[in-house]
C-alpha atoms as a PDB file:
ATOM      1  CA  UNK A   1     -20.387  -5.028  25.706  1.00  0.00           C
ATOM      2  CA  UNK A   2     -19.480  -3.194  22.646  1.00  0.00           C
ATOM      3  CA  UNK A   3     -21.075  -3.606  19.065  1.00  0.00           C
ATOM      4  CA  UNK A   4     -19.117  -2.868  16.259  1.00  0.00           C
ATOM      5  CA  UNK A   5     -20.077  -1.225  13.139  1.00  0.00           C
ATOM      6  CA  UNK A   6     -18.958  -0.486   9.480  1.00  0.00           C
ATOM      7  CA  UNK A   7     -19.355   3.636   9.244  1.00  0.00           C
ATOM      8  CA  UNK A   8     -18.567   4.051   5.096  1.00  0.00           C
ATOM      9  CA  UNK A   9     -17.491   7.736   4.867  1.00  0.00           C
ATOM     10  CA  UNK A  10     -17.253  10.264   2.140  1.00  0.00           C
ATOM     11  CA  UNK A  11     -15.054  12.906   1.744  1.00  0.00           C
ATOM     12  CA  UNK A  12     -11.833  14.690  -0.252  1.00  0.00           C
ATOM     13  CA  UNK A  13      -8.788  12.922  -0.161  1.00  0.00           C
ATOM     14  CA  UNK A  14      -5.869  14.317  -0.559  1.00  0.00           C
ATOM     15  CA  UNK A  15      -3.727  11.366  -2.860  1.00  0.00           C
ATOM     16  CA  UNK A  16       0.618  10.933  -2.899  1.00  0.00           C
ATOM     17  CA  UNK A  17       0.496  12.606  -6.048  1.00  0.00           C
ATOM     18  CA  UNK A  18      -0.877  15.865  -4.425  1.00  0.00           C
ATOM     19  CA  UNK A  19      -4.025  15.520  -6.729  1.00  0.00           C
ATOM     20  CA  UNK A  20      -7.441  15.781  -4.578  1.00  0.00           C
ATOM     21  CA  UNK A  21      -9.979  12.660  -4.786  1.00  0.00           C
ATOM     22  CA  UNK A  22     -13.633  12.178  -3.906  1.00  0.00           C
ATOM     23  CA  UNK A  23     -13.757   8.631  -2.265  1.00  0.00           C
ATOM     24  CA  UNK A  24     -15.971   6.378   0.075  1.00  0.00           C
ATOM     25  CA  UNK A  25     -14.065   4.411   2.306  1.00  0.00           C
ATOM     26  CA  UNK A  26     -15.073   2.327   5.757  1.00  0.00           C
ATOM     27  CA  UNK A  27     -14.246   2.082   9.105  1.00  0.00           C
ATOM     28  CA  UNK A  28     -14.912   0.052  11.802  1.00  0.00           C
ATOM     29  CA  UNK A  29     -15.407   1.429  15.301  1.00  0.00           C
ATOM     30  CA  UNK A  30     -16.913  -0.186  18.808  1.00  0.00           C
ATOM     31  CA  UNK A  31     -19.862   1.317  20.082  1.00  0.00           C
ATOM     32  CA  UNK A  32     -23.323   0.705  22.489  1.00  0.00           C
ATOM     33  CA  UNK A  33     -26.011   2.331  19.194  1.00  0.00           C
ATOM     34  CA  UNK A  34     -25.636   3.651  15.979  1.00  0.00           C
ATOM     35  CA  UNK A  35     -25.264   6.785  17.304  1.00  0.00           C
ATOM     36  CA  UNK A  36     -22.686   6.322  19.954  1.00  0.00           C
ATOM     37  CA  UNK A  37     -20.753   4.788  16.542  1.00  0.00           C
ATOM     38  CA  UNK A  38     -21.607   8.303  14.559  1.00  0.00           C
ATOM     39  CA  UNK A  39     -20.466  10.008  17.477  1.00  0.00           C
ATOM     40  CA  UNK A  40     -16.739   7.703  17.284  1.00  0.00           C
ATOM     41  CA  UNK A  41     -16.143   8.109  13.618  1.00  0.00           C
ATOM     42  CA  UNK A  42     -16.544  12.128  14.053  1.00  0.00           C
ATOM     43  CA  UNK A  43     -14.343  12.198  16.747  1.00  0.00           C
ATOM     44  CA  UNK A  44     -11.529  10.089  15.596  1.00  0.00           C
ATOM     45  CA  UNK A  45     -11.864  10.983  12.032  1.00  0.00           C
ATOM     46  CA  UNK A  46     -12.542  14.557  12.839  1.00  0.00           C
ATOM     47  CA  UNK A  47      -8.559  15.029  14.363  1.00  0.00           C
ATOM     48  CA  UNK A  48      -7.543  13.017  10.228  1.00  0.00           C
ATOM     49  CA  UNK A  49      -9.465  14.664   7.386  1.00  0.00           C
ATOM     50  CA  UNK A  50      -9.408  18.192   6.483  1.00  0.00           C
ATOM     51  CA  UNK A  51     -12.339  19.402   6.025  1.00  0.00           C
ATOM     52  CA  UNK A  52     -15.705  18.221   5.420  1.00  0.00           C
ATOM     53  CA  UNK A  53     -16.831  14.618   5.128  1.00  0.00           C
ATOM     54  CA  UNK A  54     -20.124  12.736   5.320  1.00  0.00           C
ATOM     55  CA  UNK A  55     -20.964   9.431   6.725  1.00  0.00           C
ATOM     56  CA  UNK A  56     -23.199   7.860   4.444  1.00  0.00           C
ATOM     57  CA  UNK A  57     -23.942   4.911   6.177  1.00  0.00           C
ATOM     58  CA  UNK A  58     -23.911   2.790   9.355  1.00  0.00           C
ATOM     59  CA  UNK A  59     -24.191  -1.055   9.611  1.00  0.00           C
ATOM     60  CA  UNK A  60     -23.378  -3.173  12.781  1.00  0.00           C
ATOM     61  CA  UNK A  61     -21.463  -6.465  12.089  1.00  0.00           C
ATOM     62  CA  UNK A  62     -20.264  -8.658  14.298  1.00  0.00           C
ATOM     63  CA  UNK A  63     -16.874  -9.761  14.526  1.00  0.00           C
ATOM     64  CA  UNK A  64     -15.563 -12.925  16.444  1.00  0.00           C
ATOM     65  CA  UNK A  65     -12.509 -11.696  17.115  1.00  0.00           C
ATOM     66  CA  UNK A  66      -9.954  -8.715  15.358  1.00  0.00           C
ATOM     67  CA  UNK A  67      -6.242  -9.569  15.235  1.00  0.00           C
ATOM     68  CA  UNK A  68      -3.695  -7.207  14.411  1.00  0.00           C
ATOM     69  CA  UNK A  69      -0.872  -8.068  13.044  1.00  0.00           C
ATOM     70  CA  UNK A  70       2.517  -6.620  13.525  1.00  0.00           C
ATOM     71  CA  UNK A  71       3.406  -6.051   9.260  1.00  0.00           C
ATOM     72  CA  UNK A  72       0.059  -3.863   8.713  1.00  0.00           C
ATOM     73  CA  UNK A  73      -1.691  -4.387   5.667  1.00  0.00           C
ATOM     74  CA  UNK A  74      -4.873  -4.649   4.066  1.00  0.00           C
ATOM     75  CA  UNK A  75      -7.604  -5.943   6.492  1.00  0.00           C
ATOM     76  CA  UNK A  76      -9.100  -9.267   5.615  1.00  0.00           C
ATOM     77  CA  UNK A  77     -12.539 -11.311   6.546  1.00  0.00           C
ATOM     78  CA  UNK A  78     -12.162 -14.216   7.474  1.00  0.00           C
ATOM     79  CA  UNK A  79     -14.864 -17.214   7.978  1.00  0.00           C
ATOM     80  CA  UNK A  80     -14.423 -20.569   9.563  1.00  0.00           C
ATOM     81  CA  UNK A  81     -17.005 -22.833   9.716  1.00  0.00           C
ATOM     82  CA  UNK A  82     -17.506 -25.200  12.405  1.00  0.00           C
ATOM     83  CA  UNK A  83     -20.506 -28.262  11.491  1.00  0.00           C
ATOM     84  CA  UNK A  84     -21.842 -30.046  14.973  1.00  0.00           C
ATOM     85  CA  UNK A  85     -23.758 -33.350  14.579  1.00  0.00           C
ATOM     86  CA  UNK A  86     -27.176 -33.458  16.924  1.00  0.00           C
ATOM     87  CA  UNK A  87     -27.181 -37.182  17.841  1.00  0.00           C
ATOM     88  CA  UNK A  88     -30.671 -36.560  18.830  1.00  0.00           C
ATOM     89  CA  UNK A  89     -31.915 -35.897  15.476  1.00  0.00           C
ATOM     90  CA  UNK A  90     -29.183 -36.817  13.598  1.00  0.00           C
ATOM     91  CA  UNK A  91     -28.562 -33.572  11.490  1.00  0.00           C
ATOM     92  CA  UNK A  92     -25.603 -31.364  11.014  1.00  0.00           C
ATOM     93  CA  UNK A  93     -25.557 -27.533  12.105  1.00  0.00           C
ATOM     94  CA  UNK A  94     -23.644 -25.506  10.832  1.00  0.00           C
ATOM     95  CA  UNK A  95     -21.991 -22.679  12.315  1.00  0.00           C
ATOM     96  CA  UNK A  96     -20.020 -19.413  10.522  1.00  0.00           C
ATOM     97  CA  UNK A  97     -17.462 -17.572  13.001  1.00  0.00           C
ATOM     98  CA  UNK A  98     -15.965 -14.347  10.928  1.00  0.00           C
ATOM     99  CA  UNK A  99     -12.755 -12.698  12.127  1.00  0.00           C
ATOM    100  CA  UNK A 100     -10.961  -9.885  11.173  1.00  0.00           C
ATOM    101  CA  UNK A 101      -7.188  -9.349  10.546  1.00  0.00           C
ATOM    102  CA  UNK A 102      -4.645  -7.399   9.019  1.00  0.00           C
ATOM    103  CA  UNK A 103      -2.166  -8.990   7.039  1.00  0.00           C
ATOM    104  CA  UNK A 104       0.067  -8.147   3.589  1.00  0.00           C
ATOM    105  CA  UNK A 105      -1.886 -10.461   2.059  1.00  0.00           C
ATOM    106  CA  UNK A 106      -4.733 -13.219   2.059  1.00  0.00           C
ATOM    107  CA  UNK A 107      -2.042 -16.172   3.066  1.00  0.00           C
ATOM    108  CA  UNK A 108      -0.764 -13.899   5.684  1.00  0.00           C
ATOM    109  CA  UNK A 109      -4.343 -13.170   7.070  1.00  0.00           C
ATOM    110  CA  UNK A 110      -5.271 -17.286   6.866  1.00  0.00           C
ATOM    111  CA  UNK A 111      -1.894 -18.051   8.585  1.00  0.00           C
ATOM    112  CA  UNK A 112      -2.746 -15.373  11.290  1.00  0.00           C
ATOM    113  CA  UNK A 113      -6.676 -16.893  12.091  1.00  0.00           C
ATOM    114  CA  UNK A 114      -5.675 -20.487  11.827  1.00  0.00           C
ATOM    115  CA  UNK A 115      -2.332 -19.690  14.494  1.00  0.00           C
ATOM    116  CA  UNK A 116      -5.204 -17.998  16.764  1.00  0.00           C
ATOM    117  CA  UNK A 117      -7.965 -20.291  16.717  1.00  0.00           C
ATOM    118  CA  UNK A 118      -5.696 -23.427  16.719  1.00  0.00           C
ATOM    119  CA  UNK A 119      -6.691 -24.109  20.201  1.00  0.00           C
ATOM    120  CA  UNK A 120     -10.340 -24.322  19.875  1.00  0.00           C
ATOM    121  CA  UNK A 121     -12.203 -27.631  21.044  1.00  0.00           C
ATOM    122  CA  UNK A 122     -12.961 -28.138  17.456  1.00  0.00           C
ATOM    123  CA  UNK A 123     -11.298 -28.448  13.989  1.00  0.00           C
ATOM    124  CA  UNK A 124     -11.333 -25.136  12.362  1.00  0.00           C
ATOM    125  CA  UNK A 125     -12.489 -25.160   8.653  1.00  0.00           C
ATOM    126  CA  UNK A 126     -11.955 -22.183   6.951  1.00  0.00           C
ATOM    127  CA  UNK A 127     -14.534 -21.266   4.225  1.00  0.00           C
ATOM    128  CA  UNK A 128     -13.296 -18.154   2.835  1.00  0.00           C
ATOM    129  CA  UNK A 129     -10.428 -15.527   3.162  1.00  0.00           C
ATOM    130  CA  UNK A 130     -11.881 -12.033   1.439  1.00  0.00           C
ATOM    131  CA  UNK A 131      -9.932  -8.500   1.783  1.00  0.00           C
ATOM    132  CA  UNK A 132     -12.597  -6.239   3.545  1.00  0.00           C
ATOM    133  CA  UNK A 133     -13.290  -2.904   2.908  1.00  0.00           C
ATOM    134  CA  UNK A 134     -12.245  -2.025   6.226  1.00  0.00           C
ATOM    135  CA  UNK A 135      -9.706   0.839   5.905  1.00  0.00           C
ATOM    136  CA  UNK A 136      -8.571   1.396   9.783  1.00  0.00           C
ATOM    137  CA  UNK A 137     -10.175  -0.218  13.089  1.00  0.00           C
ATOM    138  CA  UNK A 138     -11.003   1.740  15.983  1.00  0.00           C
ATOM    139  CA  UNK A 139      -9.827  -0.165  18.765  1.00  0.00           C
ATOM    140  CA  UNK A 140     -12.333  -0.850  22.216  1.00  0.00           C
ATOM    141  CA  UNK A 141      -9.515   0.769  24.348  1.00  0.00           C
ATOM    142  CA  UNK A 142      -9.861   4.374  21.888  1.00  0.00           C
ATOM    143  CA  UNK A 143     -13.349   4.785  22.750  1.00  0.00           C
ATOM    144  CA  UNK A 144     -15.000   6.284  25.714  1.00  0.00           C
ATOM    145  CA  UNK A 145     -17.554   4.021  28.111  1.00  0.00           C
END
């Protein structure tokens, strides 16, 4: 199985205005180790920027589920929580499932989790909806076992 990770890169982007700009943005890609996920952002972003950039840093999340959706957007976190009572002790625990999506905006992205997840054995309760840093996802099926 795949582990995904946030790889926040550095380098000169070239803006609509045809003015140059330093930024930091992040991508998501699936790899096995850090490395195989340094490896995937240097490939695939290697063929997009002109000329140099830097990744300045690496840090596996993990992801429930990503769902795309067909009006691409910003890409959004979003976390449902699920509570389960233990009738053995008689205590709730309480458990966070985060999902990613694209969506035009944050209504979009809770309408497109809630449609998905709608068939779980329990009652979804969403806890937040956040726009993510996330500037493209590197789909399993674009990297190389």
């Amino acid at each position: 199985m795949n582990n995904q990770f946030i790889c926040k890169v550095r380098y000169t982007k070239d803006l609509e205005n045809g003015t140059l700009k330093r930024v930091s943005e992040s991508f998501l890609v699936h790899a096995f180790t850090f490395g195989g996920a340094e490896e995937e952002i240097y490939k695939h972003l290697g063929e997009t920027i002109k000329g140099e950039f830097i990744v300045e840093a690496i840090t596996k999340v993990q992801f429930m589920d990503i769902f795309e959706s067909e009006d691409l957007g910003d890409y959004f976190e979003v976390k449902i929580k699920h509570t389960l009572s233990d009738e053995d002790s008689g205590k709730d625990k309480k458990t966070v499932y985060t999902y990613l999506t694209s969506a035009k905006d944050a209504k979009k992205a809770y309408d497109t989790v809630m449609g998905e997840v709608s068939s779980l054995l329990f009652e979804p309760e969403v806890s937040v909806v956040k726009e993510s840093k996330i500037m493209e996802v590197f789909q399993p099926s674009e990297v190389e076992a």
